[in-house]
C-alpha atoms as a PDB file:
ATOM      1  CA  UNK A   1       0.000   0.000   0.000  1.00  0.00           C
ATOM      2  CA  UNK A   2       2.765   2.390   0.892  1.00  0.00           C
ATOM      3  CA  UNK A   3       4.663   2.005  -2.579  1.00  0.00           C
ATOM      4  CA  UNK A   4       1.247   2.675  -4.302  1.00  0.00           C
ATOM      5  CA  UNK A   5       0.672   5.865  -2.011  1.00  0.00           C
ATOM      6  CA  UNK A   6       4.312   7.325  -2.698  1.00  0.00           C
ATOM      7  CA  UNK A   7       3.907   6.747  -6.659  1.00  0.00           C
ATOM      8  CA  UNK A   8       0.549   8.311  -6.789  1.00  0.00           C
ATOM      9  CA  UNK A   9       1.992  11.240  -5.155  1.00  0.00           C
ATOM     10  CA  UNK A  10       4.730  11.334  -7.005  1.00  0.00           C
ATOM     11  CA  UNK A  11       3.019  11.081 -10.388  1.00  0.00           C
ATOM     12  CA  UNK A  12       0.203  13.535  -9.484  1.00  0.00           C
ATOM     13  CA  UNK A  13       1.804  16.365  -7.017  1.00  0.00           C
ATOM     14  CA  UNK A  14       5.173  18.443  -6.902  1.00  0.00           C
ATOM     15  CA  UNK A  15       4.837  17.055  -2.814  1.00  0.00           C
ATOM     16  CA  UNK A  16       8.355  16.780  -1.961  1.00  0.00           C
ATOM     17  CA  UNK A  17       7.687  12.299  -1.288  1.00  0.00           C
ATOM     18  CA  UNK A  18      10.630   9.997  -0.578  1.00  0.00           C
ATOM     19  CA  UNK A  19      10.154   5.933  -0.936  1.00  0.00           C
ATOM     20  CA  UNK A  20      10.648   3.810  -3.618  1.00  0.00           C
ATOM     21  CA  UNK A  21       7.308   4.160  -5.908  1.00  0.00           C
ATOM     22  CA  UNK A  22       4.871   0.723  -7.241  1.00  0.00           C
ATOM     23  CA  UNK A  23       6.299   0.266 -11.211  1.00  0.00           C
ATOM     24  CA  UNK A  24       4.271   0.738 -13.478  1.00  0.00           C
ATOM     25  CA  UNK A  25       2.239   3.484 -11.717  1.00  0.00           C
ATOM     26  CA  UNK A  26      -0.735   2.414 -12.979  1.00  0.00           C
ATOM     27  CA  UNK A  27      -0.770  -0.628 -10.374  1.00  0.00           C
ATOM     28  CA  UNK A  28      -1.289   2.488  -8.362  1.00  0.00           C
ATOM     29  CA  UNK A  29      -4.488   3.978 -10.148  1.00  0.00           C
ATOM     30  CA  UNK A  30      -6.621   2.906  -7.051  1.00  0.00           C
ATOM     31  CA  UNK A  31      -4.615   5.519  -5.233  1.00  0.00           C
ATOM     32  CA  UNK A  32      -5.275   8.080  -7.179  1.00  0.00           C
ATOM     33  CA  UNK A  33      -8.533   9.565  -5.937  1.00  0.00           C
ATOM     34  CA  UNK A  34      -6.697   9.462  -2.811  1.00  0.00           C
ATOM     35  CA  UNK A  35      -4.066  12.253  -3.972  1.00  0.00           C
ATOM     36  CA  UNK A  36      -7.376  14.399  -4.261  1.00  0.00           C
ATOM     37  CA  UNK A  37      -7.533  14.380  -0.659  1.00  0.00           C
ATOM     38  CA  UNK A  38      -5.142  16.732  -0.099  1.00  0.00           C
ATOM     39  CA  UNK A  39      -5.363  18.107  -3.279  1.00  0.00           C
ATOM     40  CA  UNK A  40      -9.160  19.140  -2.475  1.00  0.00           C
ATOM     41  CA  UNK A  41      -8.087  19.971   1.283  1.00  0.00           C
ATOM     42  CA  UNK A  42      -5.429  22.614   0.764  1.00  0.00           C
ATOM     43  CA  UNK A  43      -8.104  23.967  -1.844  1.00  0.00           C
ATOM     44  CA  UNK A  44     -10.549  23.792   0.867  1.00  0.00           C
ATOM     45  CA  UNK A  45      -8.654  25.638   3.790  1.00  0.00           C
ATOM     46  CA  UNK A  46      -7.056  28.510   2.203  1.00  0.00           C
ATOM     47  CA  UNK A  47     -10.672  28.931   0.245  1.00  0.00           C
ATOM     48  CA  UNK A  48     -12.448  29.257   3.791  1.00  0.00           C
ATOM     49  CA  UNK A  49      -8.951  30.867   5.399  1.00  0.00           C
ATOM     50  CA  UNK A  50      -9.364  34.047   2.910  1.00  0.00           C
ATOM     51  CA  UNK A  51     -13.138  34.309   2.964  1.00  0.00           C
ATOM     52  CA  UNK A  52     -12.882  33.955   7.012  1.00  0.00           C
ATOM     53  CA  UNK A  53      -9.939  37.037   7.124  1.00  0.00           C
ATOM     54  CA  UNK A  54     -12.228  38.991   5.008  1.00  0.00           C
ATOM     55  CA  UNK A  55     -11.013  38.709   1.956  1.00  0.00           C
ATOM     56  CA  UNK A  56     -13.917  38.597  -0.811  1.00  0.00           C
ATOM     57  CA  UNK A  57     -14.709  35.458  -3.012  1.00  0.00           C
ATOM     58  CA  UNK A  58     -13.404  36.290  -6.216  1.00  0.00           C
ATOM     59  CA  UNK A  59      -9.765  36.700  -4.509  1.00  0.00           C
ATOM     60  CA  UNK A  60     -10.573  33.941  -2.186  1.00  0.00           C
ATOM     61  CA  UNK A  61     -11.182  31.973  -4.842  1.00  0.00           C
ATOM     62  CA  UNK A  62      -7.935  32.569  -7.028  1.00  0.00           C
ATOM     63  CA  UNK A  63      -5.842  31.958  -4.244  1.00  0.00           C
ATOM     64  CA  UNK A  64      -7.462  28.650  -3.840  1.00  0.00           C
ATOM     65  CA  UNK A  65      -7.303  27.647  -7.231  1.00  0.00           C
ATOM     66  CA  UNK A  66      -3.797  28.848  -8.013  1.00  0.00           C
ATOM     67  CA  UNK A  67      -3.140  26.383  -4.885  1.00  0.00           C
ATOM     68  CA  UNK A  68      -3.977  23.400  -6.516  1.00  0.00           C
ATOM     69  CA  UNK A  69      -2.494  24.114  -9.499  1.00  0.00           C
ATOM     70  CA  UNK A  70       0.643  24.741  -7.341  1.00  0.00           C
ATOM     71  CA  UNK A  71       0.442  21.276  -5.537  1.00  0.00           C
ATOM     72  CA  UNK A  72       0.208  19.732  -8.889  1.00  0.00           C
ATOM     73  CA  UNK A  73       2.388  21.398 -10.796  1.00  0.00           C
ATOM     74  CA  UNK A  74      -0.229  22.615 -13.124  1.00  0.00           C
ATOM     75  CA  UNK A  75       0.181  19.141 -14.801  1.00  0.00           C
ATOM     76  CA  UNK A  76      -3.264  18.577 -15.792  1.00  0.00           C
ATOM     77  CA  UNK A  77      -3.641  22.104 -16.984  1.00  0.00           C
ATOM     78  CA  UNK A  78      -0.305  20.977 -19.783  1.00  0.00           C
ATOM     79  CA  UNK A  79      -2.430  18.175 -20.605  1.00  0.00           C
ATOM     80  CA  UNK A  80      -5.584  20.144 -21.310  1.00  0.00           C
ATOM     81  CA  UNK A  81      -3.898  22.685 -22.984  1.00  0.00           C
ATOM     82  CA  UNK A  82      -1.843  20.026 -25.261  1.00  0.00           C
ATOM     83  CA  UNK A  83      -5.048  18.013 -25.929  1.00  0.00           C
ATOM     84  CA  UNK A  84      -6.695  21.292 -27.367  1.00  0.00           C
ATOM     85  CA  UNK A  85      -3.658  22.349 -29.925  1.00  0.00           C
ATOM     86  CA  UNK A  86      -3.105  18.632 -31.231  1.00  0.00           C
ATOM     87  CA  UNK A  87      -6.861  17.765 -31.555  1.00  0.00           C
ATOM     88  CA  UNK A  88      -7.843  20.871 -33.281  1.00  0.00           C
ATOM     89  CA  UNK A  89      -4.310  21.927 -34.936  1.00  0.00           C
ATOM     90  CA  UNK A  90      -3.779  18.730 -36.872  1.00  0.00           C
ATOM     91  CA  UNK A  91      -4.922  16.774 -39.768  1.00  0.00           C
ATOM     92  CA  UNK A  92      -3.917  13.773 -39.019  1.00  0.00           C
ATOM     93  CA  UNK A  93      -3.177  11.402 -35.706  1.00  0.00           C
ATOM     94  CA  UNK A  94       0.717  10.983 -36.339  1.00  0.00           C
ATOM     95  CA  UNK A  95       0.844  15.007 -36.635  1.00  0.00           C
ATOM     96  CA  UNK A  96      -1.942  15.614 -33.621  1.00  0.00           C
ATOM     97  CA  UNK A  97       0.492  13.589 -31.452  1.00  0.00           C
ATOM     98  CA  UNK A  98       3.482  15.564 -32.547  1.00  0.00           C
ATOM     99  CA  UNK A  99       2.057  18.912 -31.976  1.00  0.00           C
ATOM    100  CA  UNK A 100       1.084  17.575 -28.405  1.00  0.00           C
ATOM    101  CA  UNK A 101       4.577  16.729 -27.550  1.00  0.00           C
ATOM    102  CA  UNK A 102       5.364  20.090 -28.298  1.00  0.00           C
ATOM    103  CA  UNK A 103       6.223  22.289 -24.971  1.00  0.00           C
ATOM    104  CA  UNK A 104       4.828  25.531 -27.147  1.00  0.00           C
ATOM    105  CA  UNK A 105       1.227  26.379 -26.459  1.00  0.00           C
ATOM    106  CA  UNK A 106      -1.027  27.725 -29.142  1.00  0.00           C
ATOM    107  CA  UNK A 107      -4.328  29.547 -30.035  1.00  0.00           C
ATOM    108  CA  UNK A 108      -6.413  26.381 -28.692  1.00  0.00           C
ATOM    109  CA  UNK A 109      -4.539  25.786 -25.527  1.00  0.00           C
ATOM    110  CA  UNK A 110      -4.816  28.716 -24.632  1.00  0.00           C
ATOM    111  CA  UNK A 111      -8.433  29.498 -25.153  1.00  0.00           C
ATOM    112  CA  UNK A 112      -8.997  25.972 -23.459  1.00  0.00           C
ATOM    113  CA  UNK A 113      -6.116  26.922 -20.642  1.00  0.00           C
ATOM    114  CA  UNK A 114      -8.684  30.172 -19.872  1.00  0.00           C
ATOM    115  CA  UNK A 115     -11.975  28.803 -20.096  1.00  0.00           C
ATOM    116  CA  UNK A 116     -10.250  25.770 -17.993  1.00  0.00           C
ATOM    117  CA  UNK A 117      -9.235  28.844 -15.261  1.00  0.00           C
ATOM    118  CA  UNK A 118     -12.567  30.890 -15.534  1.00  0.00           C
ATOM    119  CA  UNK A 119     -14.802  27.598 -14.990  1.00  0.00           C
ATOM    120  CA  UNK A 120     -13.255  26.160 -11.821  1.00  0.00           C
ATOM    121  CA  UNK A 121     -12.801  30.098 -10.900  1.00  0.00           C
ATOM    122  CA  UNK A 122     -16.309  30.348 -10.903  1.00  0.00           C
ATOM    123  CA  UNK A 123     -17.159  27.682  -9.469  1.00  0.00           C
ATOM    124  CA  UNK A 124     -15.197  27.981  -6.201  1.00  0.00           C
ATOM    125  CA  UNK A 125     -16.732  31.193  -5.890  1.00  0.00           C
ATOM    126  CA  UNK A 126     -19.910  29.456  -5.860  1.00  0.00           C
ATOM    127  CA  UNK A 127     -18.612  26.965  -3.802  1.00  0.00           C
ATOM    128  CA  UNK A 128     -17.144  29.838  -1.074  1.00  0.00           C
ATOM    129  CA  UNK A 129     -20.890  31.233  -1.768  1.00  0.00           C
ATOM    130  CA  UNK A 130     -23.041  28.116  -0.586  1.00  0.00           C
ATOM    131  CA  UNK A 131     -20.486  27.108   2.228  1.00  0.00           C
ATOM    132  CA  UNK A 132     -20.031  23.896   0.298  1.00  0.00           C
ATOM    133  CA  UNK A 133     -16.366  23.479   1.910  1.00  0.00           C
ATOM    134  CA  UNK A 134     -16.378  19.139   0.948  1.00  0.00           C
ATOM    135  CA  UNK A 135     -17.067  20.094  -2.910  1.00  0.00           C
ATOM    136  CA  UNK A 136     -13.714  20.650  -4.305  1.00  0.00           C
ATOM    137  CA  UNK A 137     -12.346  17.568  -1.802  1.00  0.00           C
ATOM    138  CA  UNK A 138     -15.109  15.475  -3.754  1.00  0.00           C
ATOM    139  CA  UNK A 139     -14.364  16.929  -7.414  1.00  0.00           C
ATOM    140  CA  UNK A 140     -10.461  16.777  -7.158  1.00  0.00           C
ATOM    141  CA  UNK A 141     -10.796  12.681  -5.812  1.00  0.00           C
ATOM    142  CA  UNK A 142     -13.643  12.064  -8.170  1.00  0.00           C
ATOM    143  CA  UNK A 143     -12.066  13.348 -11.316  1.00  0.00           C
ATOM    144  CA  UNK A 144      -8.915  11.433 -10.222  1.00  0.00           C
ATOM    145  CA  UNK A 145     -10.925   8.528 -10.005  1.00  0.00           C
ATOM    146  CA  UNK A 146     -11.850   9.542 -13.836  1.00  0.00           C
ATOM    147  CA  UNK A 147      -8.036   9.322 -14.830  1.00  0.00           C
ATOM    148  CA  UNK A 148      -8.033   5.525 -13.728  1.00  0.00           C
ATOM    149  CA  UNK A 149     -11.233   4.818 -15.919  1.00  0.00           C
ATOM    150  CA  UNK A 150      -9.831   6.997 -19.126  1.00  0.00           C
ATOM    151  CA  UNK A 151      -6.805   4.447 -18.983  1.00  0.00           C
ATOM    152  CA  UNK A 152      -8.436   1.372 -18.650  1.00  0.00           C
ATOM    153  CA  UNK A 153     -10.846   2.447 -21.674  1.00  0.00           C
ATOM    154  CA  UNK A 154      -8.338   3.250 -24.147  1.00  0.00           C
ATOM    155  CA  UNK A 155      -4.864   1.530 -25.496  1.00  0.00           C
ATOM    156  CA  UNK A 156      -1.681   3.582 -25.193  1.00  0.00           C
ATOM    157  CA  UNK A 157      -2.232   6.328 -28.647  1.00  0.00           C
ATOM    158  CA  UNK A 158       2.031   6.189 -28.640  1.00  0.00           C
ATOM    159  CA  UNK A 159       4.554   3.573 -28.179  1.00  0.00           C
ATOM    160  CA  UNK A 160       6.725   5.986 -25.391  1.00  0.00           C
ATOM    161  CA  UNK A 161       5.942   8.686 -23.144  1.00  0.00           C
ATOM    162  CA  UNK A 162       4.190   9.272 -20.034  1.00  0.00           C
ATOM    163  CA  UNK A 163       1.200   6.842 -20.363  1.00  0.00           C
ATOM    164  CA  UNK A 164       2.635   4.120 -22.307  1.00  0.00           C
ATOM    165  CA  UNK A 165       5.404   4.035 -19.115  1.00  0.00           C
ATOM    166  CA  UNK A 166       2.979   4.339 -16.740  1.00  0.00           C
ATOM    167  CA  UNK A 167       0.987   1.016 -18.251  1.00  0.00           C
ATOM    168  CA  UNK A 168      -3.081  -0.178 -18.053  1.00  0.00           C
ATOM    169  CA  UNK A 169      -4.880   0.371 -14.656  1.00  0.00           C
ATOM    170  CA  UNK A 170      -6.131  -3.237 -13.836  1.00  0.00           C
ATOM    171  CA  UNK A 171      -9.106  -3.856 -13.243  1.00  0.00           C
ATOM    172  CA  UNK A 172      -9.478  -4.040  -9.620  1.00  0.00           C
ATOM    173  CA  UNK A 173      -7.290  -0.631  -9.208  1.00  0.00           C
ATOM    174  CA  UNK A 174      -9.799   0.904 -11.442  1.00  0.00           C
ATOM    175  CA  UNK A 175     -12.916  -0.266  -9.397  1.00  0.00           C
ATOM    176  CA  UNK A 176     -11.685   0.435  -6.237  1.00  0.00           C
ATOM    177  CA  UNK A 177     -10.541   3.595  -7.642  1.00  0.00           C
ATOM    178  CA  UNK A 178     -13.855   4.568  -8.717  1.00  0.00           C
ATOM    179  CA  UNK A 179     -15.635   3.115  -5.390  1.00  0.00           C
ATOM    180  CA  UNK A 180     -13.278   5.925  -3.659  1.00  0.00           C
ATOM    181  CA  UNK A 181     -14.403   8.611  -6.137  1.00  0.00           C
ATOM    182  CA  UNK A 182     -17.741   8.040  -5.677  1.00  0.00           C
ATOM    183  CA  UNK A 183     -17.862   7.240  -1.872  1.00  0.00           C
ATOM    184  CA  UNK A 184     -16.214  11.141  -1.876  1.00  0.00           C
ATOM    185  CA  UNK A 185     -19.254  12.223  -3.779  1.00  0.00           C
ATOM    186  CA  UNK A 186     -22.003  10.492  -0.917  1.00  0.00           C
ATOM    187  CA  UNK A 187     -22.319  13.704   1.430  1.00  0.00           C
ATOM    188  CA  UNK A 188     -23.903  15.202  -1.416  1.00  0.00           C
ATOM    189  CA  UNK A 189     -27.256  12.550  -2.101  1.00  0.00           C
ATOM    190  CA  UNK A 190     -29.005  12.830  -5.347  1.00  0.00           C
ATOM    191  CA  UNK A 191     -26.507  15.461  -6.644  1.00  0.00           C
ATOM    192  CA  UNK A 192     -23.918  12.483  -6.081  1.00  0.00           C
ATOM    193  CA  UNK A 193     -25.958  10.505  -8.528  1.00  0.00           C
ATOM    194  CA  UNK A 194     -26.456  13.035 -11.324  1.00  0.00           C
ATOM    195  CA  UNK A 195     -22.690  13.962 -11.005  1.00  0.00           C
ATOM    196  CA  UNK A 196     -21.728  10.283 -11.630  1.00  0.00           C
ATOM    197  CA  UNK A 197     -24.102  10.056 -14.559  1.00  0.00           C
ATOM    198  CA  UNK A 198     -22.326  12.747 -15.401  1.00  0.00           C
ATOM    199  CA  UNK A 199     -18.933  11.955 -15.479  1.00  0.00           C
ATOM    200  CA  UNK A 200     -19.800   8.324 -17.193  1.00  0.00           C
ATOM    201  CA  UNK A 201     -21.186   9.921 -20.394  1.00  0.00           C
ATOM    202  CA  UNK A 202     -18.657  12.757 -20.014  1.00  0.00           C
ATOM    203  CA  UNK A 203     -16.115  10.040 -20.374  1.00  0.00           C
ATOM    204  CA  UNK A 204     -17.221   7.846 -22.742  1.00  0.00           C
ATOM    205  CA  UNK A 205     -17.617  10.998 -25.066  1.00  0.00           C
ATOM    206  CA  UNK A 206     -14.156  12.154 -24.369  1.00  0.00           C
ATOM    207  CA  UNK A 207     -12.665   8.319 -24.879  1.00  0.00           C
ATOM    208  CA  UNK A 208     -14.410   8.268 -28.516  1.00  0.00           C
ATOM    209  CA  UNK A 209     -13.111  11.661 -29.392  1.00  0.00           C
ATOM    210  CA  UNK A 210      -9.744  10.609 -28.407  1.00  0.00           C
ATOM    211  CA  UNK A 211      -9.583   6.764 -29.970  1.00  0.00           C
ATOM    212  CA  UNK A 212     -11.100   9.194 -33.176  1.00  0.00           C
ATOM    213  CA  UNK A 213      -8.065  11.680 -33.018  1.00  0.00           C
ATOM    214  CA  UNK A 214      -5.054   9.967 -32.024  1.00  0.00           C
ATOM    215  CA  UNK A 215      -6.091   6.145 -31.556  1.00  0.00           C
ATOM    216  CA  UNK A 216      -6.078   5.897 -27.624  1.00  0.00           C
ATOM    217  CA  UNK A 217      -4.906   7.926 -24.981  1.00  0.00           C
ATOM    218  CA  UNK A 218      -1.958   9.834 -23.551  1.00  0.00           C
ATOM    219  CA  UNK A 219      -0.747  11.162 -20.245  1.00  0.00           C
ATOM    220  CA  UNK A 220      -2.327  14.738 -21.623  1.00  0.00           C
ATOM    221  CA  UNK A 221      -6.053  13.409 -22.388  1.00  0.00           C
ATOM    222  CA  UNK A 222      -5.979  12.025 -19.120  1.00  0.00           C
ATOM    223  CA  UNK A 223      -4.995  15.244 -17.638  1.00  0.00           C
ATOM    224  CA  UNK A 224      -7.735  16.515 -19.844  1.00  0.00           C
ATOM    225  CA  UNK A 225      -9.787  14.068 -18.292  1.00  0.00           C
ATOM    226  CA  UNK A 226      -9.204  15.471 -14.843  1.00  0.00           C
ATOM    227  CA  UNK A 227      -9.539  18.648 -15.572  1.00  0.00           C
ATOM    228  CA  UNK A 228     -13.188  17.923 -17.350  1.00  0.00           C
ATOM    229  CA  UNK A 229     -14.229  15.859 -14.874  1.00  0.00           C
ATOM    230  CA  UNK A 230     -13.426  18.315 -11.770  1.00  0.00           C
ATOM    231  CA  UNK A 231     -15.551  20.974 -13.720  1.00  0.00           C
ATOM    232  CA  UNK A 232     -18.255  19.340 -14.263  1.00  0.00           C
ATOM    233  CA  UNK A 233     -18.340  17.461 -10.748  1.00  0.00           C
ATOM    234  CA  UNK A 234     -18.040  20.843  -9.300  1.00  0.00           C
ATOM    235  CA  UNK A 235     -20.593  22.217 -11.510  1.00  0.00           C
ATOM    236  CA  UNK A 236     -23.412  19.977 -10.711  1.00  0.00           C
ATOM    237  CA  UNK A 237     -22.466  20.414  -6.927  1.00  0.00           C
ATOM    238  CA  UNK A 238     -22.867  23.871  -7.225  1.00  0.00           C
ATOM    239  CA  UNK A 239     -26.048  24.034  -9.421  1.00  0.00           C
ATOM    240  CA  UNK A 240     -28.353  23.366  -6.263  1.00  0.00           C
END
């Protein structure tokens, strides 16, 4: 259990974690959704920490969100932002993949990089707004969950990198990864329900675009995936 932890944390966060980490990491996937913990948490406290010292929402709820992206390196925000140029900015899947491997962002990342930013910006101002403190704890472990699913649906699109290194979730990981997910989701009754409707058609639309574009998935779509999923999670938490 302990190797699992430490390579989930390692794969997922810039947390500075020592240990010798499970290989492949995706024997780890049932971990994931536990790296939202934390993840969520942090967003959590300094959410309710600046609204509590006075500080208003909208400022309350960048510092919050520029938070997480700090405890993860803003590593799902690369993926997102890759996934936008390569779908959109190529003709073909061999050229899609290259322009994803590219470290320069373009006109599509970085409309998707802003709407990414305004969305969850938003919605942690409504979460601040409706005292819903457990909603981004649920969203971040919950969309995590999301990455384990998004693996085990689609092959490797490329032969190297990230996701191809990291191997196929197995099937157990990915259950109990999902039972975590959605266990994080109970507090919230029939909103729990419509969110996890949500997220299945959510990602069985995202998998087809993605065997479509490139053939299967990378590390970036399922950083995409994450970064999806926590929106709309948060969004249907919020819409009450």
């Amino acid at each position: 259990m302990k190797p699992d932890m430490i390579s989930a944390l390692m794969l997922l966060t810039r947390l500075p974690v020592r240990g010798r980490p499970t290989d492949p990491a995706a024997r780890a996937a049932w971990a994931w959704p536990l790296v939202g913990l934390p993840i969520g948490g942090a967003v959590t406290l300094v959410l309710l920490g600046a609204t509590a010292a006075g500080l208003g929402t909208g400022i309350a709820a960048a510092l919050a969100l520029a938070t997480g992206i700090a405890l993860t390196g803003a590593l799902h925000e690369d993926g997102l932002a890759d996934v936008a140029d390569g779908f959109w900015g190529g003709f073909t899947p061999a050229r899609r993949l290259e322009i994803m491997r590219d470290s320069r962002i373009g006109s599509y990342g970085t409309i998707a990089l802003i709407l990414s930013l305004l969305a969850r910006w938003s919605l942690l101002v409504a979460v601040a707004t409706q005292g819903l403190w457990w909603a981004p704890v649920a969203a971040a472990m919950a969309s995590r969950a999301a990455m384990a699913v998004h693996m085990r649906m689609l092959p490797p699109a490329r032969m190297d990198g990230l996701s191809h290194g990291a191997g196929t979730p197995r099937r157990n990981a990915t259950i109990i990864a999902v039972a975590f997910g959605a266990a994080a989701l109970l507090p919230f009754g029939s909103d729990a329900v419509v969110s996890l409707g949500l997220l299945g058609v959510l990602m069985l639309a995202f998998a087809r675009l993605c065997r479509a574009k490139i053939g299967g998935q990378t590390g970036d779509t399922c950083g995409t995936t994450q970064q999806l999923s926590e929106i709309a999670v948060l969004a249907v938490l919020t819409s009450g």
